[in-house]
N, C-alpha and C. Protein backbone atom coordinates (compact mmCIF):
# COMPACT_ATOMS: atom_id res chain seq x y z
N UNK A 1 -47.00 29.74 25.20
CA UNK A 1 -47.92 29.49 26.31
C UNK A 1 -49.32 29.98 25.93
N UNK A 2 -50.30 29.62 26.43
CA UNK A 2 -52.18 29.98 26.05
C UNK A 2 -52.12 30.50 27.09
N UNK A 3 -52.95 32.00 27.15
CA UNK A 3 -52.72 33.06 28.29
C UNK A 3 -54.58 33.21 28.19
N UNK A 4 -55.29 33.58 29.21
CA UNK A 4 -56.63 34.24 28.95
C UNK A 4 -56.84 35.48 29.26
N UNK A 5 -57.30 36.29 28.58
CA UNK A 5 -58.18 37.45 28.82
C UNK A 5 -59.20 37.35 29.73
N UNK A 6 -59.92 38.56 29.99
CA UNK A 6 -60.89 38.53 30.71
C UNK A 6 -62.08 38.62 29.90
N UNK A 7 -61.97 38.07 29.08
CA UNK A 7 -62.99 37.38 28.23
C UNK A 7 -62.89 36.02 28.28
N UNK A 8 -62.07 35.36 28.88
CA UNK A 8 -61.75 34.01 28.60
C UNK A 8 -61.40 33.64 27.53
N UNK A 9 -60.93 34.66 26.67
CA UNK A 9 -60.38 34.12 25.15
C UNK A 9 -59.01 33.53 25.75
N UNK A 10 -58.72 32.70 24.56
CA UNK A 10 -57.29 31.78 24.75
C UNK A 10 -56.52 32.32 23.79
N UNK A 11 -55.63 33.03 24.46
CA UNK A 11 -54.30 33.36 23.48
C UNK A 11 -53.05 33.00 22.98
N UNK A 12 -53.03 32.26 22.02
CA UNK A 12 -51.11 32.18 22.18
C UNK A 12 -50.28 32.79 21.85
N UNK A 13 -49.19 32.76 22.75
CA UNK A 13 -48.20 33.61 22.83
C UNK A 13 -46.71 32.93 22.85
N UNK A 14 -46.13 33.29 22.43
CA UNK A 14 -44.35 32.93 21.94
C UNK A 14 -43.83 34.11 22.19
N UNK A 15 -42.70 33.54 23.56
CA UNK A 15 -42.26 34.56 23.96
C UNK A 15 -40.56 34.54 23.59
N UNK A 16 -39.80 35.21 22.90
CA UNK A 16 -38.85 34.65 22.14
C UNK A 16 -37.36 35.73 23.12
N UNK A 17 -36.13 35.12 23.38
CA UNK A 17 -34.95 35.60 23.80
C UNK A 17 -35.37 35.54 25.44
N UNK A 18 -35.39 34.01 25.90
CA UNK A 18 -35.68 33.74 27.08
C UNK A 18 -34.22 33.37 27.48
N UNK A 19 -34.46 33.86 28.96
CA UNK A 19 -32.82 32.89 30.00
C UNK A 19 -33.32 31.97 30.75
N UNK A 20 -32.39 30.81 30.42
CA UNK A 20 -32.67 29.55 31.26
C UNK A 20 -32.39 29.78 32.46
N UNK A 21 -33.07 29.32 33.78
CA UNK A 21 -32.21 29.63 35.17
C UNK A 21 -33.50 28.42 35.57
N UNK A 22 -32.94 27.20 35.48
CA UNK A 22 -32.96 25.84 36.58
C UNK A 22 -33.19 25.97 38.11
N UNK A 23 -32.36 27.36 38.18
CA UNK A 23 -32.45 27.37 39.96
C UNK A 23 -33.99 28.11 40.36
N UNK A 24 -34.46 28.90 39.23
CA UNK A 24 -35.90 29.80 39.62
C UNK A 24 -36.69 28.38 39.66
N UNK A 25 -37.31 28.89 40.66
CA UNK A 25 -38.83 28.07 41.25
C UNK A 25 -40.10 28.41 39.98
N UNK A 26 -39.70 29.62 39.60
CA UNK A 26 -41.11 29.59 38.41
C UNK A 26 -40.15 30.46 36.94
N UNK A 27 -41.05 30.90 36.15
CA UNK A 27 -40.89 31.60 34.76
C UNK A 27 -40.98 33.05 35.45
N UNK A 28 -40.38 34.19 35.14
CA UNK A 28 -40.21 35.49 35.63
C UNK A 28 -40.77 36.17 34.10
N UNK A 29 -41.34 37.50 34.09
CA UNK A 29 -41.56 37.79 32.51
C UNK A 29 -41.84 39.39 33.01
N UNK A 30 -40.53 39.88 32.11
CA UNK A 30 -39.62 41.59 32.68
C UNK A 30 -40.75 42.78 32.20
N UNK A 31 -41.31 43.39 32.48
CA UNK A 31 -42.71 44.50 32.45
C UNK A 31 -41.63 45.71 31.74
N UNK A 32 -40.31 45.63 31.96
CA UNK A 32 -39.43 46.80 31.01
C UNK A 32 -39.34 45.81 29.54
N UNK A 33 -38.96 44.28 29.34
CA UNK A 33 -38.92 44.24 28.09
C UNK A 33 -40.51 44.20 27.41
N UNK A 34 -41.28 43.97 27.71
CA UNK A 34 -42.66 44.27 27.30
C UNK A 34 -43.02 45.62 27.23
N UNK A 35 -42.25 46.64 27.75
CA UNK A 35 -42.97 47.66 26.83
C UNK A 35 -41.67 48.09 25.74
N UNK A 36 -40.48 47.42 26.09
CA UNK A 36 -39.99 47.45 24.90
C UNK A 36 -39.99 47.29 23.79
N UNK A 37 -41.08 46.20 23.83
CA UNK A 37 -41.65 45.62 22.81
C UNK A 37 -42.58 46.46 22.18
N UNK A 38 -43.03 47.40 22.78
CA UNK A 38 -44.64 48.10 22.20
C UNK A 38 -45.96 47.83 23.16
N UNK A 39 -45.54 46.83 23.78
CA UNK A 39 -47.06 46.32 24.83
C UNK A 39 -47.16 47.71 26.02
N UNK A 40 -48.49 47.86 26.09
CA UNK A 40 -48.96 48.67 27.33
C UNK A 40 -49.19 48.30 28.51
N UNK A 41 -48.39 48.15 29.67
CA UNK A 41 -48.94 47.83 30.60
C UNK A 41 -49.95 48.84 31.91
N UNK A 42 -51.20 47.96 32.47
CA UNK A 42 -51.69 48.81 33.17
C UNK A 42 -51.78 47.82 34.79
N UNK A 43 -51.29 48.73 35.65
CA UNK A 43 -51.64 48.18 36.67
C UNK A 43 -53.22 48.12 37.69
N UNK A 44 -54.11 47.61 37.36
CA UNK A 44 -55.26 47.98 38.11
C UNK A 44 -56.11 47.18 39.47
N UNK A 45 -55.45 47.86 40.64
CA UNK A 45 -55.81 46.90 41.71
C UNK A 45 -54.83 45.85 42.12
N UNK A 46 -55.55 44.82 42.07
CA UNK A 46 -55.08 43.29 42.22
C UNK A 46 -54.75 42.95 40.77
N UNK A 47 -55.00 43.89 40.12
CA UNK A 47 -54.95 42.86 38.61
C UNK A 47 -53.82 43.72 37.99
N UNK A 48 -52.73 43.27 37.01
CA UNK A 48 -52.14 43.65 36.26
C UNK A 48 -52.30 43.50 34.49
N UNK A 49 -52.90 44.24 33.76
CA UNK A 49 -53.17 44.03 31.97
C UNK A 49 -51.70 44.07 31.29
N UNK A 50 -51.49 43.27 29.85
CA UNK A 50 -50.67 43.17 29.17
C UNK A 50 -51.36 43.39 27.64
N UNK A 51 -51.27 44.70 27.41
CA UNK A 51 -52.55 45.47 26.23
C UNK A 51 -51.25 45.89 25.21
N UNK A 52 -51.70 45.56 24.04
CA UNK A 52 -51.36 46.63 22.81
C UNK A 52 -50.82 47.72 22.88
N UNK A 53 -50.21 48.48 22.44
CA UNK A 53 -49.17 49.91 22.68
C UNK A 53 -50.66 50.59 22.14
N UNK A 54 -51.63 50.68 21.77
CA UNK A 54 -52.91 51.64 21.19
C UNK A 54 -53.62 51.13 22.45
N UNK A 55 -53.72 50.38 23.55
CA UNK A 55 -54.29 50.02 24.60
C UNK A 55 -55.75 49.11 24.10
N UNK A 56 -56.13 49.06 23.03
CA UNK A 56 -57.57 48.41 22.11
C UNK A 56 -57.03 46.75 22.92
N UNK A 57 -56.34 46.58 22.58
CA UNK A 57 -56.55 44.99 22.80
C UNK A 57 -55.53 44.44 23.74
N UNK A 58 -56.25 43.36 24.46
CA UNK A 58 -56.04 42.96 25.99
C UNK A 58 -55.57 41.59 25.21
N UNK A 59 -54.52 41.25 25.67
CA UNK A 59 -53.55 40.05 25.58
C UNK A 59 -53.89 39.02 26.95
N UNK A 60 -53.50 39.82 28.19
CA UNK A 60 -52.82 38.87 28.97
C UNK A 60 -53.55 39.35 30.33
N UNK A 61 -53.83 38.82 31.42
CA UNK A 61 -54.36 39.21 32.56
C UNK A 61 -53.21 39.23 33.50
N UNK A 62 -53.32 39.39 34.73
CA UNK A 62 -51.91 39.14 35.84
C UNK A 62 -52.94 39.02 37.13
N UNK A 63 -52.99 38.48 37.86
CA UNK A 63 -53.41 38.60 39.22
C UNK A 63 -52.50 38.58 40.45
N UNK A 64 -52.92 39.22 41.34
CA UNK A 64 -52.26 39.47 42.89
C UNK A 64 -51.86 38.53 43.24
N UNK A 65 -50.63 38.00 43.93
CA UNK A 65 -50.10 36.87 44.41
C UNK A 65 -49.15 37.15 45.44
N UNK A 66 -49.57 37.71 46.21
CA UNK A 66 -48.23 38.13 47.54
C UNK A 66 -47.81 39.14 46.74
N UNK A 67 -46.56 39.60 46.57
CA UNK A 67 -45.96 40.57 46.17
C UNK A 67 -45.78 40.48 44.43
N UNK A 68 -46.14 39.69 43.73
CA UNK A 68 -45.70 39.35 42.55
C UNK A 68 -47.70 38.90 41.91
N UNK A 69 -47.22 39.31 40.20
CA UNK A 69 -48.75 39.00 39.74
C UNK A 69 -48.39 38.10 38.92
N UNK A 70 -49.23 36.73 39.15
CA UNK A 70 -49.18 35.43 38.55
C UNK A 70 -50.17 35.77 36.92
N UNK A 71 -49.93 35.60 35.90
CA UNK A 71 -50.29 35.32 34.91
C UNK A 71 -51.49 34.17 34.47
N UNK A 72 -52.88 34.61 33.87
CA UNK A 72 -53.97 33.19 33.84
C UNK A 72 -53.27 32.62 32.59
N UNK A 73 -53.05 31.33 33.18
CA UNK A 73 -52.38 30.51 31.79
C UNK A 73 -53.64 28.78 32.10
N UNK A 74 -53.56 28.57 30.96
CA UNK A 74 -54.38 27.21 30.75
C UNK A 74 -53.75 26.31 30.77
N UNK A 75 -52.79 26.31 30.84
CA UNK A 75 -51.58 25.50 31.17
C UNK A 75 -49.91 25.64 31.24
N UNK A 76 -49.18 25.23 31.78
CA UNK A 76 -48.17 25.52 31.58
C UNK A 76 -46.85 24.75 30.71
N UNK A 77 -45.92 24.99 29.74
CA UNK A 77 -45.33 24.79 29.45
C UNK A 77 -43.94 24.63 30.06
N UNK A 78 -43.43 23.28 29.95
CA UNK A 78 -42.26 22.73 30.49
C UNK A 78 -41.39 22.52 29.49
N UNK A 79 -40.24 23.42 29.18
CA UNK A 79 -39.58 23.53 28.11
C UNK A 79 -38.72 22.34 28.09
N UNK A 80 -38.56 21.79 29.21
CA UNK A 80 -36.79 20.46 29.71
C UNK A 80 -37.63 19.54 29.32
N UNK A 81 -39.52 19.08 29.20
CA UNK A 81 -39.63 17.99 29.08
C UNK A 81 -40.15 18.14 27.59
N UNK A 82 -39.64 19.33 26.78
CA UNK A 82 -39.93 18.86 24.97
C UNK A 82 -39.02 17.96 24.59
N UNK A 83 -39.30 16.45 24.00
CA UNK A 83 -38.65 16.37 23.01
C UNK A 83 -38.47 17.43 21.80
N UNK A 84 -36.39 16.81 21.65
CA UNK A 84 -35.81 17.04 20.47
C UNK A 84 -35.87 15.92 19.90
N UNK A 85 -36.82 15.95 18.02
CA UNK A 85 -36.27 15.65 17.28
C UNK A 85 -35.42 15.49 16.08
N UNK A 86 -34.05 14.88 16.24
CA UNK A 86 -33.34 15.10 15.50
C UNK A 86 -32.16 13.97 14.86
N UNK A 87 -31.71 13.84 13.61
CA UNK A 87 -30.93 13.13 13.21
C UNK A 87 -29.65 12.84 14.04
N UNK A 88 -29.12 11.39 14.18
CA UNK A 88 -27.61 11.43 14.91
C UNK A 88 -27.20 11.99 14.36
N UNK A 89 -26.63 12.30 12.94
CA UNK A 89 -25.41 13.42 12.86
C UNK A 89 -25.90 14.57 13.18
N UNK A 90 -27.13 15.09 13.20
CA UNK A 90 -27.25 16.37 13.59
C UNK A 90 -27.03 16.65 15.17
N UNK A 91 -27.40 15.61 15.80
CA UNK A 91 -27.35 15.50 17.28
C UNK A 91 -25.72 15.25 17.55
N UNK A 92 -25.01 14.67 17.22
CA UNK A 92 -23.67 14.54 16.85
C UNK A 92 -22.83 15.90 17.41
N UNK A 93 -23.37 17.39 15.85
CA UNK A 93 -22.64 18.07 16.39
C UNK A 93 -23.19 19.26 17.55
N UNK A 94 -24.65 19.02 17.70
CA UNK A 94 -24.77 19.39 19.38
C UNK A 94 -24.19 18.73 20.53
N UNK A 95 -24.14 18.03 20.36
CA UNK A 95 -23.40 17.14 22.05
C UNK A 95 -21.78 17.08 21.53
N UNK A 96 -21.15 18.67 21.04
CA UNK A 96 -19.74 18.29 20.79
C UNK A 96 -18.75 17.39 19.96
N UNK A 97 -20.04 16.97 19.08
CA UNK A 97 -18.93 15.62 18.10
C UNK A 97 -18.94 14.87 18.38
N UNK A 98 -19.70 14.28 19.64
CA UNK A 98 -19.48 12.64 20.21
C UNK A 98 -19.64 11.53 19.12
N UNK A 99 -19.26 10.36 19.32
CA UNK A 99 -19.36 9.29 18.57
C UNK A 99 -20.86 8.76 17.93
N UNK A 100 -21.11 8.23 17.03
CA UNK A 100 -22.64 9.12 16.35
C UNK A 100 -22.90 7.29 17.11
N UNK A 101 -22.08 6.38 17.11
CA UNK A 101 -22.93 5.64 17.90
C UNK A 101 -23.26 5.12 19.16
N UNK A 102 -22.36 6.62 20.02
CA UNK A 102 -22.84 6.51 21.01
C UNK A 102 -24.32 7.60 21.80
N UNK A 103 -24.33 8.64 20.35
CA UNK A 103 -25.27 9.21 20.04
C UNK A 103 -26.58 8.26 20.04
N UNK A 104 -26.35 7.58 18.88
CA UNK A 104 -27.35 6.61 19.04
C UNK A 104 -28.24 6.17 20.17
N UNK A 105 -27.25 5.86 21.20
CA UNK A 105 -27.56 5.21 22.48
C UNK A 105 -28.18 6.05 23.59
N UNK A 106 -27.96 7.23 23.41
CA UNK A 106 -28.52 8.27 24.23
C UNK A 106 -29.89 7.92 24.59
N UNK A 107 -30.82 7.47 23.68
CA UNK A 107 -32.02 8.04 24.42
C UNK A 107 -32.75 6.81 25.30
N UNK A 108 -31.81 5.52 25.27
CA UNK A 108 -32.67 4.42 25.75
C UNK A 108 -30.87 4.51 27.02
N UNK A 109 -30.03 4.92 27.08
CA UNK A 109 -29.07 5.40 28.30
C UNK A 109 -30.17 5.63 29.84
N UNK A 110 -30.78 6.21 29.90
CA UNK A 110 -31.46 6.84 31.24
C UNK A 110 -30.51 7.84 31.87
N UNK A 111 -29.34 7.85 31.01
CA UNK A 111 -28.66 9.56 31.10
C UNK A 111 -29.26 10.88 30.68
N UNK A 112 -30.15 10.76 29.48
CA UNK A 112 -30.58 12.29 29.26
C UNK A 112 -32.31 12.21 28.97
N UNK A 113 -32.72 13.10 29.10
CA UNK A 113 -34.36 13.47 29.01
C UNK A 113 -34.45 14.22 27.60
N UNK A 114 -35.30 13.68 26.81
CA UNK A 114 -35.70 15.18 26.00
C UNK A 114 -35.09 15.03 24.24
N UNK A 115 -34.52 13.40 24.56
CA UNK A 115 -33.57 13.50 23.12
C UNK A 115 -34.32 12.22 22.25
N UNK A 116 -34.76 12.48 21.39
CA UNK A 116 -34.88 11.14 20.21
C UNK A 116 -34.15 11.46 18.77
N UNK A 117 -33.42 10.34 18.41
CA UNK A 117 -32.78 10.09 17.53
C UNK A 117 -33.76 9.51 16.35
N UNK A 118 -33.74 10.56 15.19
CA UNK A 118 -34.61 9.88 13.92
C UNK A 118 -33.48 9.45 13.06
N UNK A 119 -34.62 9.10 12.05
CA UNK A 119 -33.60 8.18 10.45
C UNK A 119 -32.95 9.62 9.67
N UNK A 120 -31.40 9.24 9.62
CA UNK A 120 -30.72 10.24 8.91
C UNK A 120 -31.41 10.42 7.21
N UNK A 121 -31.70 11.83 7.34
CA UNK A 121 -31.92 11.55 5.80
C UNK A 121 -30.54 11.53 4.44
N UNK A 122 -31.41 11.24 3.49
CA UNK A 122 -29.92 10.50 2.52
C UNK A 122 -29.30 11.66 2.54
N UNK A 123 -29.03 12.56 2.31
CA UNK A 123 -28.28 14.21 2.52
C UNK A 123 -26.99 14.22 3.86
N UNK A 124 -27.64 13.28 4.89
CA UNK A 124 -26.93 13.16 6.39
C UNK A 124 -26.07 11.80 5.58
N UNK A 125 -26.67 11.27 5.19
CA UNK A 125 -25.36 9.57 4.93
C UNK A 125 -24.49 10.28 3.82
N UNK A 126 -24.82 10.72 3.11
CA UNK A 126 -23.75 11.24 1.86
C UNK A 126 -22.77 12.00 2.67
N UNK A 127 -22.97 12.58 3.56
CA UNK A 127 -21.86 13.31 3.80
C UNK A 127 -21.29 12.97 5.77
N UNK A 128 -21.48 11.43 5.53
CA UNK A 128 -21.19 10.77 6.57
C UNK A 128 -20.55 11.35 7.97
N UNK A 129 -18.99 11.43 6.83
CA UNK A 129 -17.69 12.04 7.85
C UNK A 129 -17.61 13.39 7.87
N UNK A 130 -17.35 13.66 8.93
CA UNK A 130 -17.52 15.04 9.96
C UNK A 130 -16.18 15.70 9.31
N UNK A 131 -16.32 16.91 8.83
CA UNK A 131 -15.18 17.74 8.40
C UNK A 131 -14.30 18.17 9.61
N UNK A 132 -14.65 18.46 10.57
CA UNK A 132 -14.52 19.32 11.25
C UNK A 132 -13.56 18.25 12.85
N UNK A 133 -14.65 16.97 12.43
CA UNK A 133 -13.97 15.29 13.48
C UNK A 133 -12.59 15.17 12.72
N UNK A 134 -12.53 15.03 11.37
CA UNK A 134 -11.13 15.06 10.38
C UNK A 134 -9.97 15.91 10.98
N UNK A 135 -10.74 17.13 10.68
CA UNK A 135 -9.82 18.51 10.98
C UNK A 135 -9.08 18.15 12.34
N UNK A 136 -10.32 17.89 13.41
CA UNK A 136 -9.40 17.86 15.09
C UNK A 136 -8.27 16.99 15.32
N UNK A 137 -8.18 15.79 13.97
CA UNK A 137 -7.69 14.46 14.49
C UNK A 137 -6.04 14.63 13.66
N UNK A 138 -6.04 15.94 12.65
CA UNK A 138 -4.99 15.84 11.96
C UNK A 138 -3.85 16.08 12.67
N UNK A 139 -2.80 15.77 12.86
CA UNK A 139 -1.28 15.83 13.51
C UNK A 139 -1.05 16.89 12.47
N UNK A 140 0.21 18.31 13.06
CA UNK A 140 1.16 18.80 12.45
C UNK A 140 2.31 17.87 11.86
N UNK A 141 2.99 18.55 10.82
CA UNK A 141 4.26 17.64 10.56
C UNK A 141 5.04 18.34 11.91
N UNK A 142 6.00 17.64 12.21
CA UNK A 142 7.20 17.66 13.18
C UNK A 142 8.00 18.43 12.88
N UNK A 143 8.47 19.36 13.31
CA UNK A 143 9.68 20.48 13.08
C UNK A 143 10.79 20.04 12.83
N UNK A 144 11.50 19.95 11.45
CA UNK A 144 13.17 19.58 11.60
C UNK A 144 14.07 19.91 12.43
N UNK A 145 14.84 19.65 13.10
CA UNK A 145 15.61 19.58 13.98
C UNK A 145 16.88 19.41 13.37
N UNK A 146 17.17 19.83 12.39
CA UNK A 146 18.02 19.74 10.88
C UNK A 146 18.17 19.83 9.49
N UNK A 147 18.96 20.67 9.15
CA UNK A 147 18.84 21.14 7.71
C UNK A 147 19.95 20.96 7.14
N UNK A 148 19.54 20.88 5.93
CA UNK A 148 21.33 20.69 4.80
C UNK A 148 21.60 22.07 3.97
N UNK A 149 20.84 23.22 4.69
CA UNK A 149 20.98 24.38 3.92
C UNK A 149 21.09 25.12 5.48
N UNK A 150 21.96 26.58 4.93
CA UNK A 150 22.08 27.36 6.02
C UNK A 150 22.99 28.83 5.70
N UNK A 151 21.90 29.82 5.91
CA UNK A 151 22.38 30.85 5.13
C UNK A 151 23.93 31.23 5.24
N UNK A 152 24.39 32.21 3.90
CA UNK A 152 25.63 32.32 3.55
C UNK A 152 26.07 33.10 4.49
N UNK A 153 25.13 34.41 4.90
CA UNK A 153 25.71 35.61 5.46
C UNK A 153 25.11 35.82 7.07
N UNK A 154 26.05 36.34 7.57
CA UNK A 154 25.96 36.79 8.43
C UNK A 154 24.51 37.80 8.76
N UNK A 155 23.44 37.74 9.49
CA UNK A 155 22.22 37.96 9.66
C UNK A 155 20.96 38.02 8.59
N UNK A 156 21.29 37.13 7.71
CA UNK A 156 20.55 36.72 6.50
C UNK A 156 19.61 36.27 7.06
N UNK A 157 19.60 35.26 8.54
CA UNK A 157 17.98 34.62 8.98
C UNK A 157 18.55 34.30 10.60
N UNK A 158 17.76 34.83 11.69
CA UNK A 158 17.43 34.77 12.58
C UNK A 158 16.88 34.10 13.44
N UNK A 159 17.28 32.59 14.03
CA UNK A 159 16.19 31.72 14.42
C UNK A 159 16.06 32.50 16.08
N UNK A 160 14.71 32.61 16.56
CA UNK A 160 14.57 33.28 18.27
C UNK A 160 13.84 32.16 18.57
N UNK A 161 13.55 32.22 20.00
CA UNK A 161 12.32 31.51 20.51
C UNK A 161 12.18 32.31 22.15
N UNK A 162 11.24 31.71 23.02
CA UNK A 162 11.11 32.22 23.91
C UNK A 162 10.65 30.71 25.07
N UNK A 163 11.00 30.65 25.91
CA UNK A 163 10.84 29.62 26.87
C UNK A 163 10.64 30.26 28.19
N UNK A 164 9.53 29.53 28.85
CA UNK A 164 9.22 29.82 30.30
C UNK A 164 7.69 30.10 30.24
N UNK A 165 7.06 29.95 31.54
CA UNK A 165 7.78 30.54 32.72
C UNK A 165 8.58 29.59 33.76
N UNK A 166 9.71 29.80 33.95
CA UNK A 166 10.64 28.93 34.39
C UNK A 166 10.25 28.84 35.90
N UNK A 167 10.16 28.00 36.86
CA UNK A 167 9.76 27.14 38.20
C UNK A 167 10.36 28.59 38.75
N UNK A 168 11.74 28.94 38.38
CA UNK A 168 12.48 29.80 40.04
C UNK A 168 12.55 30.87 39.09
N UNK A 169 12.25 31.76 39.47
CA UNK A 169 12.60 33.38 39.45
C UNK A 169 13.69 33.89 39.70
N UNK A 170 14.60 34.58 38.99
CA UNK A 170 15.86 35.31 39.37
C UNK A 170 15.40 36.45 40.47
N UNK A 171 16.01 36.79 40.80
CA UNK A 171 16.39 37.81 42.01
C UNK A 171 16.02 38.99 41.39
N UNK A 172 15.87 39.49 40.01
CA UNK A 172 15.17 40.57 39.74
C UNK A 172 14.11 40.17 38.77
N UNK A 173 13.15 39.47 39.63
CA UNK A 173 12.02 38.95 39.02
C UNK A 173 11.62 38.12 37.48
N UNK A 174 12.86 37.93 36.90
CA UNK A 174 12.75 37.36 35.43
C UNK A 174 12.02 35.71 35.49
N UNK A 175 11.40 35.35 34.58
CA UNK A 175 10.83 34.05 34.75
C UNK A 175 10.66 33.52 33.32
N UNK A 176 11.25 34.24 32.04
CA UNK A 176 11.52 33.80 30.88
C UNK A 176 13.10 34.00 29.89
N UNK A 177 12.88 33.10 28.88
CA UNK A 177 14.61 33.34 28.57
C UNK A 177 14.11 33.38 26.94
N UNK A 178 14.59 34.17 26.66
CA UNK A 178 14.40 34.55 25.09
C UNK A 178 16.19 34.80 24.13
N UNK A 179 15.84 33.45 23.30
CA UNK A 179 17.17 33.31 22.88
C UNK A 179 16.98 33.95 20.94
N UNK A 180 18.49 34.36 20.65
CA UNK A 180 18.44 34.67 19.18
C UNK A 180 19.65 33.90 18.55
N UNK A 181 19.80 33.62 17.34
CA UNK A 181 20.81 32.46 17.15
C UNK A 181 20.87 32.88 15.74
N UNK A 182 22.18 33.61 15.02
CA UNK A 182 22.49 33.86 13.62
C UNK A 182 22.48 32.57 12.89
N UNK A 183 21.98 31.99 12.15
CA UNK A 183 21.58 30.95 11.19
C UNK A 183 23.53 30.77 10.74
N UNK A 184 24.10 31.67 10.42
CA UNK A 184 25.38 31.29 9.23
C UNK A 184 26.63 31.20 10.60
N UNK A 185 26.26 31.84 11.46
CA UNK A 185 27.99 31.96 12.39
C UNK A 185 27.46 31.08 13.52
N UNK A 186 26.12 31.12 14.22
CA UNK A 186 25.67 29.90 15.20
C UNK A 186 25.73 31.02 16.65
N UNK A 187 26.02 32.59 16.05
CA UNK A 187 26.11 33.05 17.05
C UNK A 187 24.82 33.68 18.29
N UNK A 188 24.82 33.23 19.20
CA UNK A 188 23.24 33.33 20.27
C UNK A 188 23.76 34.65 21.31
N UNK A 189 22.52 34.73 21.60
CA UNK A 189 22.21 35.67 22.27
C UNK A 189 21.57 35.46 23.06
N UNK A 190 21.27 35.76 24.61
CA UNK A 190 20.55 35.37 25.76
C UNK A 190 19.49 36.67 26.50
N UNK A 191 18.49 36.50 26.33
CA UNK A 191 17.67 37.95 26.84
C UNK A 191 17.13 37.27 28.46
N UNK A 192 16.87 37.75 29.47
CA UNK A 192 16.22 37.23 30.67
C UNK A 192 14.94 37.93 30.46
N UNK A 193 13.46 37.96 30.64
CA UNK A 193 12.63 38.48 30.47
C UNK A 193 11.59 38.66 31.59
N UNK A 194 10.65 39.72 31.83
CA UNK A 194 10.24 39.70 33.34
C UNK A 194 8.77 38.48 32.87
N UNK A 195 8.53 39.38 31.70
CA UNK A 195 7.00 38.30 31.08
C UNK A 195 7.43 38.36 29.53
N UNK A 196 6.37 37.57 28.98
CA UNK A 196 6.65 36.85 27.84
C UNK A 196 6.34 38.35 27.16
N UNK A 197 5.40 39.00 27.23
CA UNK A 197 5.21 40.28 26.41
C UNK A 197 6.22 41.08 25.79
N UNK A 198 6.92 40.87 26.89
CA UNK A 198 7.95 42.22 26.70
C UNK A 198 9.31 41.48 25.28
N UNK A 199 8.86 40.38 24.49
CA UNK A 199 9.61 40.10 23.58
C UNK A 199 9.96 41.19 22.50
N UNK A 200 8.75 41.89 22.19
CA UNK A 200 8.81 42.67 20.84
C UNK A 200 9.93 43.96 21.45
N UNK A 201 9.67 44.08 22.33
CA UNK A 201 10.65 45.26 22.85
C UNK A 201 11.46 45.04 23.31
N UNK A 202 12.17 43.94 23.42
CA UNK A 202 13.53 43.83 23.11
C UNK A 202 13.71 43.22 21.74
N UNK A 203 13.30 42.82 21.26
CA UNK A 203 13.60 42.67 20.17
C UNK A 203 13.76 43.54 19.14
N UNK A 204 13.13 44.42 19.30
CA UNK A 204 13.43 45.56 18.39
C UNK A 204 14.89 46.87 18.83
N UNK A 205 14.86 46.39 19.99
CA UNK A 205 16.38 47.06 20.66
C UNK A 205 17.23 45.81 20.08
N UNK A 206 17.02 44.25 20.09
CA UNK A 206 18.16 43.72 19.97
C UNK A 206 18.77 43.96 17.90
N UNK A 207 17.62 44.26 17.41
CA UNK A 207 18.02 44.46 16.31
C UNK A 207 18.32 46.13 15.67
């Protein structure tokens, strides 16, 4: 923003680790993080200064405004109406991965404000496909549901699982069922459980 002194000098200023809030009627600017920063503030009168931590040099003016001191600015900055410019794939993976040609379409849509789509540079076409669009789209393999091997001995391998939370509750509050099943004899075991947590501790009693 260009702020004036009471010199009428024009200052600019970049004010950096701002919060968006749509619902404020104006820009708010915190007099504790400014002297966090090192700035001196002085209150004098109707007027409020935004000076240097050595107090030598005057940044910013403030004037009286009802209960609050409005800032001399030469204009104001509207951050929602900057264009972004930026490549579809780059715009791509801001808007979540969407389809780069429906990216495309965004800015002549009359759905969004603020977006233009430039020419990908050759760096963006070489590396077209989205690692990450790949990654989301891959399927697990499917769990066998059958094997032609199955250990020799008796607690050699352990298949458990845990299921629930089951619709009806037993009468002493259980709402999961945690089963254990010896791989070689087929022999199971039935745990009732109050919550899923409490697996490791029985499990370490069941073994």
């Amino acid at each position: 923003m260009n702020l004036k002194n009471e010199n009428n000098d024009t200052i600019k200023v970049r004010i950096d680790d701002v919060l968006y809030a749509p619902q404020v009627g104006g820009s708010l600017l915190s007099v504790r993080k400014l002297t966090e920063k090192g700035f001196k503030i002085n209150f004098v009168g109707d007027k409020c200064e935004i000076r240097s931590g050595d107090g030598m040099k005057q940044y910013a003016v403030a004037d009286l405004h009802g209960s609050l001191y409005r800032l001399r600015q030469l204009q104001s900055i509207n951050t929602a109406q900057t264009k972004q410019r930026k490549c579809a794939h780059e715009w791509h993976k801001i808007l979540g991965h969407r389809d780069i040609e429906i990216v495309k379409k965004l800015p002549n849509s009359g759905l969004v404000n603020g977006i233009e789509v430039t020419e990908c540079r050759e760096s963006c076409k070489e590396k077209s496909v989205c690692a990450i669009c790949m990654k989301g789209k891959m399927t697990r393999i499917k769990f066998p549901k059958e094997t032609n091997s199955r250990a020799k001995n008796v607690l050699d391998l352990i298949h458990s699982d845990v299921c629930g939370p089951m619709p009806t509750t037993t009468p002493s509050g259980k709402r999961y069922v945690l089963t254990f099943v010896d791989d070689c004899s087929r022999y199971t075991v039935i745990y009732l459980l109050r919550e899923k947590s409490d697996y490791f501790s029985v499990a370490r009693c069941a073994y």
